[in-house]
C-alpha atoms as a PDB file:
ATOM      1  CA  UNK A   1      21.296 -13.242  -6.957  1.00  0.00           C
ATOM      2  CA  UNK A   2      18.622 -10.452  -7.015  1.00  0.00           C
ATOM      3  CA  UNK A   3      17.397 -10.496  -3.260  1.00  0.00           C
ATOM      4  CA  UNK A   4      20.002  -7.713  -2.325  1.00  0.00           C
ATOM      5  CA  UNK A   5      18.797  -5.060  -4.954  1.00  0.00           C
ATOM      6  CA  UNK A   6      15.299  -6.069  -6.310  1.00  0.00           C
ATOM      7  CA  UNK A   7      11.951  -4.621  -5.186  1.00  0.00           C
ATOM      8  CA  UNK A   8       8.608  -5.385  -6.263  1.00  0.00           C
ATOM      9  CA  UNK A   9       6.046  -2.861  -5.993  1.00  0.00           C
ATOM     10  CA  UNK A  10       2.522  -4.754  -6.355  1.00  0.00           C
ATOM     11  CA  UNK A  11      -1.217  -3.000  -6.934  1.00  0.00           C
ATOM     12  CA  UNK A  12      -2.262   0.596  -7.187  1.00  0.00           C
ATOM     13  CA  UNK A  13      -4.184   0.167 -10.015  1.00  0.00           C
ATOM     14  CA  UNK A  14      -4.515   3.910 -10.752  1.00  0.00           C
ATOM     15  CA  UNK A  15      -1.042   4.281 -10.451  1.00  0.00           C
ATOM     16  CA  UNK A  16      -0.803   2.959 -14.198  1.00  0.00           C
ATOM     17  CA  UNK A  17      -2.056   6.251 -15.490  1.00  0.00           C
ATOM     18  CA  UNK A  18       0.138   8.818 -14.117  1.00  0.00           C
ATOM     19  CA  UNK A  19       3.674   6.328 -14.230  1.00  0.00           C
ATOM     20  CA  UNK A  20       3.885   3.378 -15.652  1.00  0.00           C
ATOM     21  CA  UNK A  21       2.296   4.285 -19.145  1.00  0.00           C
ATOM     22  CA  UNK A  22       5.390   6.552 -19.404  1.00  0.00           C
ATOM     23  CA  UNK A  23       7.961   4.359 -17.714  1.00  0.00           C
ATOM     24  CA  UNK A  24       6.692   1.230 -18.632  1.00  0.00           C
ATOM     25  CA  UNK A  25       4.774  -1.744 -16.736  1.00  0.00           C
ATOM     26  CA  UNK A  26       9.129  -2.583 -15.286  1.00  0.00           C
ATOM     27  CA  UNK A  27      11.721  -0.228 -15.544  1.00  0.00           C
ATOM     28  CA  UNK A  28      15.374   0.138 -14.379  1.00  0.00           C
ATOM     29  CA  UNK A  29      15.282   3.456 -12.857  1.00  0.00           C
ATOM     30  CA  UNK A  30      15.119   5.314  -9.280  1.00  0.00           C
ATOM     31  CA  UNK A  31      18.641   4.979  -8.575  1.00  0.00           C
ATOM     32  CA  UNK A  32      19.188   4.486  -4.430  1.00  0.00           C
ATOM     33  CA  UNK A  33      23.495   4.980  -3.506  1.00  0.00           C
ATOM     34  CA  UNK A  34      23.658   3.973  -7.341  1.00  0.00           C
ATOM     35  CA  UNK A  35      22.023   0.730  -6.911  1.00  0.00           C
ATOM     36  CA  UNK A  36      19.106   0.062  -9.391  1.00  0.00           C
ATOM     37  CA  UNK A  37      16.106  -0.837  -8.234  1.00  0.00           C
ATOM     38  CA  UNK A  38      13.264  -3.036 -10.193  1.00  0.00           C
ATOM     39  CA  UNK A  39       9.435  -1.676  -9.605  1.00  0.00           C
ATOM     40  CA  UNK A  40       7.137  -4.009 -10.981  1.00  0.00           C
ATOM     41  CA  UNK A  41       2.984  -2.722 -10.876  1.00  0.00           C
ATOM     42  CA  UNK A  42      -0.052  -4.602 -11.517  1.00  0.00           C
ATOM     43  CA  UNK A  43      -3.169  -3.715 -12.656  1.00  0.00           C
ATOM     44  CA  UNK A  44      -5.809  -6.292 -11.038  1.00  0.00           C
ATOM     45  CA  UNK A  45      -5.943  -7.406  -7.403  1.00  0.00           C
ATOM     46  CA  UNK A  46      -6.687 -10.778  -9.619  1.00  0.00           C
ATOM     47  CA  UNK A  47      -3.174 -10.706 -10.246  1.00  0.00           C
ATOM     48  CA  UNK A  48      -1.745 -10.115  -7.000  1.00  0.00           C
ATOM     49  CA  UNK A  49      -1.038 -14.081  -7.107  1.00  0.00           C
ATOM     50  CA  UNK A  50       0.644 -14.125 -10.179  1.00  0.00           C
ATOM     51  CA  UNK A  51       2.915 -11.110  -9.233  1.00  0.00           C
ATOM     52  CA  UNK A  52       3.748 -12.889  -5.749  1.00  0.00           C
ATOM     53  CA  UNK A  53       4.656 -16.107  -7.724  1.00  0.00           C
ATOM     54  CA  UNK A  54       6.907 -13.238 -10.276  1.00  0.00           C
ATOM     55  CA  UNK A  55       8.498 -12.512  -7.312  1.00  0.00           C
ATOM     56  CA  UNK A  56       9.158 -15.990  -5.713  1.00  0.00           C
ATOM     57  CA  UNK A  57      10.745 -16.964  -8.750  1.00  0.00           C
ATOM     58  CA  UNK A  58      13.146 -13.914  -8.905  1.00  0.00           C
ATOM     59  CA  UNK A  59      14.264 -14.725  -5.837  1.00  0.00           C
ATOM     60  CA  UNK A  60      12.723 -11.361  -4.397  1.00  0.00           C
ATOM     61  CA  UNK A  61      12.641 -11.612  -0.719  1.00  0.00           C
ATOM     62  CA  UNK A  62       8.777 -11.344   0.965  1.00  0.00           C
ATOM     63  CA  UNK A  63      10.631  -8.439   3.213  1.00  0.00           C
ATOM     64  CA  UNK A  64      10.900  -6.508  -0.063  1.00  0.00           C
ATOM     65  CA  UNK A  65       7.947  -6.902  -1.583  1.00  0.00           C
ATOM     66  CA  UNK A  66       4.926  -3.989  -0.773  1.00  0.00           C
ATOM     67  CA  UNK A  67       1.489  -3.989  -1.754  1.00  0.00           C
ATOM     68  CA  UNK A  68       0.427  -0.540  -2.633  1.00  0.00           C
ATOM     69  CA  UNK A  69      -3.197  -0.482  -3.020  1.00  0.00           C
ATOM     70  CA  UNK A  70      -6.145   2.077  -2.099  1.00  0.00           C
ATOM     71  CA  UNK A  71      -8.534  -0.175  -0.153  1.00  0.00           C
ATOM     72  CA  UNK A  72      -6.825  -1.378   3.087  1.00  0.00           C
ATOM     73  CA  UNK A  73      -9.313  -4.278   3.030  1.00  0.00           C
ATOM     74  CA  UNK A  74      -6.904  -5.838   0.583  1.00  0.00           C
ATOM     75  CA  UNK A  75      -4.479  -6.868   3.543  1.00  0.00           C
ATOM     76  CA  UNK A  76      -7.175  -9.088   4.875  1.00  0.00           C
ATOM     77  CA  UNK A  77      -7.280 -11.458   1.704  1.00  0.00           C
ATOM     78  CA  UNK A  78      -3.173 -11.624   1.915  1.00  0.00           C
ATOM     79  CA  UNK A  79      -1.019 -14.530   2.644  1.00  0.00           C
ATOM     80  CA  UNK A  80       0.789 -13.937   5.631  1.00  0.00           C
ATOM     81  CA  UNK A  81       4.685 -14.274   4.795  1.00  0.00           C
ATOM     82  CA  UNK A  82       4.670 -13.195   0.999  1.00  0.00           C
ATOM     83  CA  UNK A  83       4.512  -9.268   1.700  1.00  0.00           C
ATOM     84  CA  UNK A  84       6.822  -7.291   3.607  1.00  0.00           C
ATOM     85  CA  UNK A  85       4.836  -3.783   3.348  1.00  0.00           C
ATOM     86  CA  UNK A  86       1.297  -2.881   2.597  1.00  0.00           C
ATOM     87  CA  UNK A  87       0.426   0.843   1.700  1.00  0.00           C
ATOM     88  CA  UNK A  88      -2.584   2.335   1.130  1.00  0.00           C
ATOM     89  CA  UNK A  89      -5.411   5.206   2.043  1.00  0.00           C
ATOM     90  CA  UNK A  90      -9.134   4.683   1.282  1.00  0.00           C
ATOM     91  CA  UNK A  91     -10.717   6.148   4.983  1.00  0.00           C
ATOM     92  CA  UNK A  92      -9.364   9.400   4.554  1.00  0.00           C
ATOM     93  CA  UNK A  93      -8.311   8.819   7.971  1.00  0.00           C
ATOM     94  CA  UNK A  94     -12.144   9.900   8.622  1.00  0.00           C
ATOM     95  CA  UNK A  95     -13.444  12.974   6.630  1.00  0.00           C
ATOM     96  CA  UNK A  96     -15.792  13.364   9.465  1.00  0.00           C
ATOM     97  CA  UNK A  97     -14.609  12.468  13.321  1.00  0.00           C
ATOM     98  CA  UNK A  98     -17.488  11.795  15.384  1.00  0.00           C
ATOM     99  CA  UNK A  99     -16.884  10.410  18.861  1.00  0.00           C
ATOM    100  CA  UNK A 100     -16.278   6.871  19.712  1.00  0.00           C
ATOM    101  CA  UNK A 101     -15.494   6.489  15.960  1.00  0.00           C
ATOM    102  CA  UNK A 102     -18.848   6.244  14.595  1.00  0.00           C
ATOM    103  CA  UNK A 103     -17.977   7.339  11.128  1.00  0.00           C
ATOM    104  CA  UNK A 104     -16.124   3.932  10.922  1.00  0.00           C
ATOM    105  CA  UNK A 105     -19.666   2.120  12.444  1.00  0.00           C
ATOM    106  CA  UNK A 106     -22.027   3.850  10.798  1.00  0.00           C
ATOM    107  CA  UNK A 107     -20.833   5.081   7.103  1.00  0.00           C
ATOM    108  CA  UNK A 108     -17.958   3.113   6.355  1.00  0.00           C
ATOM    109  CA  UNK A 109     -18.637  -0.922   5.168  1.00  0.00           C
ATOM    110  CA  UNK A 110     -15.164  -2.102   5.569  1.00  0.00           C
ATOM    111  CA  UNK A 111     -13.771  -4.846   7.662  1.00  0.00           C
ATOM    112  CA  UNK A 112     -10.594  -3.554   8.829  1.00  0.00           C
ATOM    113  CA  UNK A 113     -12.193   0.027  10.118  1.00  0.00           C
ATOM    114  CA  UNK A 114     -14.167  -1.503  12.159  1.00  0.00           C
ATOM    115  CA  UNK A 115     -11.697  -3.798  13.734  1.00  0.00           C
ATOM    116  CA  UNK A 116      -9.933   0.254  14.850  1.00  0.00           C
ATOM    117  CA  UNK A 117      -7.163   0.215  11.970  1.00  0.00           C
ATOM    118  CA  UNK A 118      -8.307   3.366  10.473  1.00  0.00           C
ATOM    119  CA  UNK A 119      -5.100   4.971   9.754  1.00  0.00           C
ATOM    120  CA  UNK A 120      -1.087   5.231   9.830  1.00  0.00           C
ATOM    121  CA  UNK A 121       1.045   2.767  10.988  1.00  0.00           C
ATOM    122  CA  UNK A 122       0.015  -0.768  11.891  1.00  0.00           C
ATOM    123  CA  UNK A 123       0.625  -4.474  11.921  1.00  0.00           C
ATOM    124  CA  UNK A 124      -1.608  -7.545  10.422  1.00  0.00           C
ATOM    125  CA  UNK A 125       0.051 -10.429  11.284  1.00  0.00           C
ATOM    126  CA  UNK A 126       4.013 -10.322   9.918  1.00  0.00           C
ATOM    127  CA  UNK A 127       2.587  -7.268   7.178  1.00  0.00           C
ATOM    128  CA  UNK A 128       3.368  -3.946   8.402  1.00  0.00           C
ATOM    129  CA  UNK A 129       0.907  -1.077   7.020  1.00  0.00           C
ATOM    130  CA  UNK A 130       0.553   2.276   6.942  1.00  0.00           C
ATOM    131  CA  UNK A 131      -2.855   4.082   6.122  1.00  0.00           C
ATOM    132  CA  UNK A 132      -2.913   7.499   4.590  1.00  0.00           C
ATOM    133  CA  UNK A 133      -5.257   9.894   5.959  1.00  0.00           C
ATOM    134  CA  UNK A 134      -5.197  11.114   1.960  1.00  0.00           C
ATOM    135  CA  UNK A 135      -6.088  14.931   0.807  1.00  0.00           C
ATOM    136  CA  UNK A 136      -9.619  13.724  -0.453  1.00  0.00           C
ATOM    137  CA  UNK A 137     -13.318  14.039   0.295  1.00  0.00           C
ATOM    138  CA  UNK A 138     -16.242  11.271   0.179  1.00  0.00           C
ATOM    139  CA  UNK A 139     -19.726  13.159  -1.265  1.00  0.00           C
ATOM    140  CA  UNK A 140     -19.283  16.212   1.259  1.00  0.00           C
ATOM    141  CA  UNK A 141     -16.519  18.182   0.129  1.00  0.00           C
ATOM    142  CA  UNK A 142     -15.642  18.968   3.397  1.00  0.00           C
ATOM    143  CA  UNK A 143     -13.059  17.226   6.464  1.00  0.00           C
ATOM    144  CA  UNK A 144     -13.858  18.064   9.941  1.00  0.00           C
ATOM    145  CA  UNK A 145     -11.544  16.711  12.848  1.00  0.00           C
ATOM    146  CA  UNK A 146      -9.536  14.858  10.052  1.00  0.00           C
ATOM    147  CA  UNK A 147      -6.388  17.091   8.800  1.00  0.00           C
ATOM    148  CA  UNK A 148      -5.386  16.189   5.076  1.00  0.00           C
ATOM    149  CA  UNK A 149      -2.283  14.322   4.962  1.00  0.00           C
ATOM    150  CA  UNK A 150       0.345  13.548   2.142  1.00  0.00           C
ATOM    151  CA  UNK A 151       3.269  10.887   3.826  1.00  0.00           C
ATOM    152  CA  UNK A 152       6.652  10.583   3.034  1.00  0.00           C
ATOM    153  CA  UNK A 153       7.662   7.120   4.083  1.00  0.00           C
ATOM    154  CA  UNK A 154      11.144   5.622   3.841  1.00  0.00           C
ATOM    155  CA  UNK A 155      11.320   2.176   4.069  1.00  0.00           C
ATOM    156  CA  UNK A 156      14.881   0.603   4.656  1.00  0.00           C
ATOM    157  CA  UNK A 157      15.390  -3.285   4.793  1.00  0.00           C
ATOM    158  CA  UNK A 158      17.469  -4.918   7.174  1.00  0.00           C
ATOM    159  CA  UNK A 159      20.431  -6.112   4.783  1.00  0.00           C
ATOM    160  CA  UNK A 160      21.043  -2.217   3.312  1.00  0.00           C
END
């Protein structure tokens, strides 16, 4: 049985071009108290589905499964109880702060913004999140009231 030492890392479709051309689209690797750990990526949000249904079929448990992708939106179209973790950063955590969070009103189209999940940790539904403030700028190349972040997150399931 896989549950106790498979992961499945789903989305990011950038991260393709900096890691998985050289380790390959699944790789045995990242060693964790000598336990290996399987990291599978997708390209497509089309083929979030199909990677969920990967990972019902190896027997990889929803708590283990996280959704790394850059537009927290994504979340909104997931089903509840397939995803354990959902990671991403597409706000910049606000370049600009303006009071009462008009940034979020006024120059952001996103759903989940404007419902006041605009960065780090959260819950949607049995999903938890987290929301990177990122390093980046949107057209202005500057960041007022919005310090650049880069997070270091360990996640830990309840069976290790």
């Amino acid at each position: 049985d896989n549950k106790d030492r498979e992961w499945a890392l789903i989305g990011l479709e950038d991260l393709r071009t900096a890691f998985c051309r050289k380790e390959n689209i699944a790789y045995q690797s990242n060693l964790r108290r000598g336990i290996p750990r399987n990291y599978e990526y997708i390209d497509t949000l089309l083929k979030i589905e199909q990677q969920l249904e990967l990972c019902r079929e190896q027997n990889i448990p929803p708590e283990r499964r996280i959704v790394l992708q850059h537009n927290p939106d994504l979340i909104l179209s997931l089903p509840q109880g397939e995803v354990g973790y959902f990671l991403s950063g597409h706000f910049h955590g606000g370049q600009v702060w303006l009071p009462f969070g008009l940034e979020y009103t006024f120059l952001r189209q996103e759903r989940l913004c404007k419902m006041g999940i605009t960065r780090g940790v959260f819950r949607w539904g049995k999903i938890r999140g987290y929301i990177s403030r990122g390093l980046g700028c949107v057209s202005l190349p500057i960041r007022l009231g919005s310090r650049p972040e880069i997070a270091v997150l360990e996640l830990t399931s309840v069976d290790t």
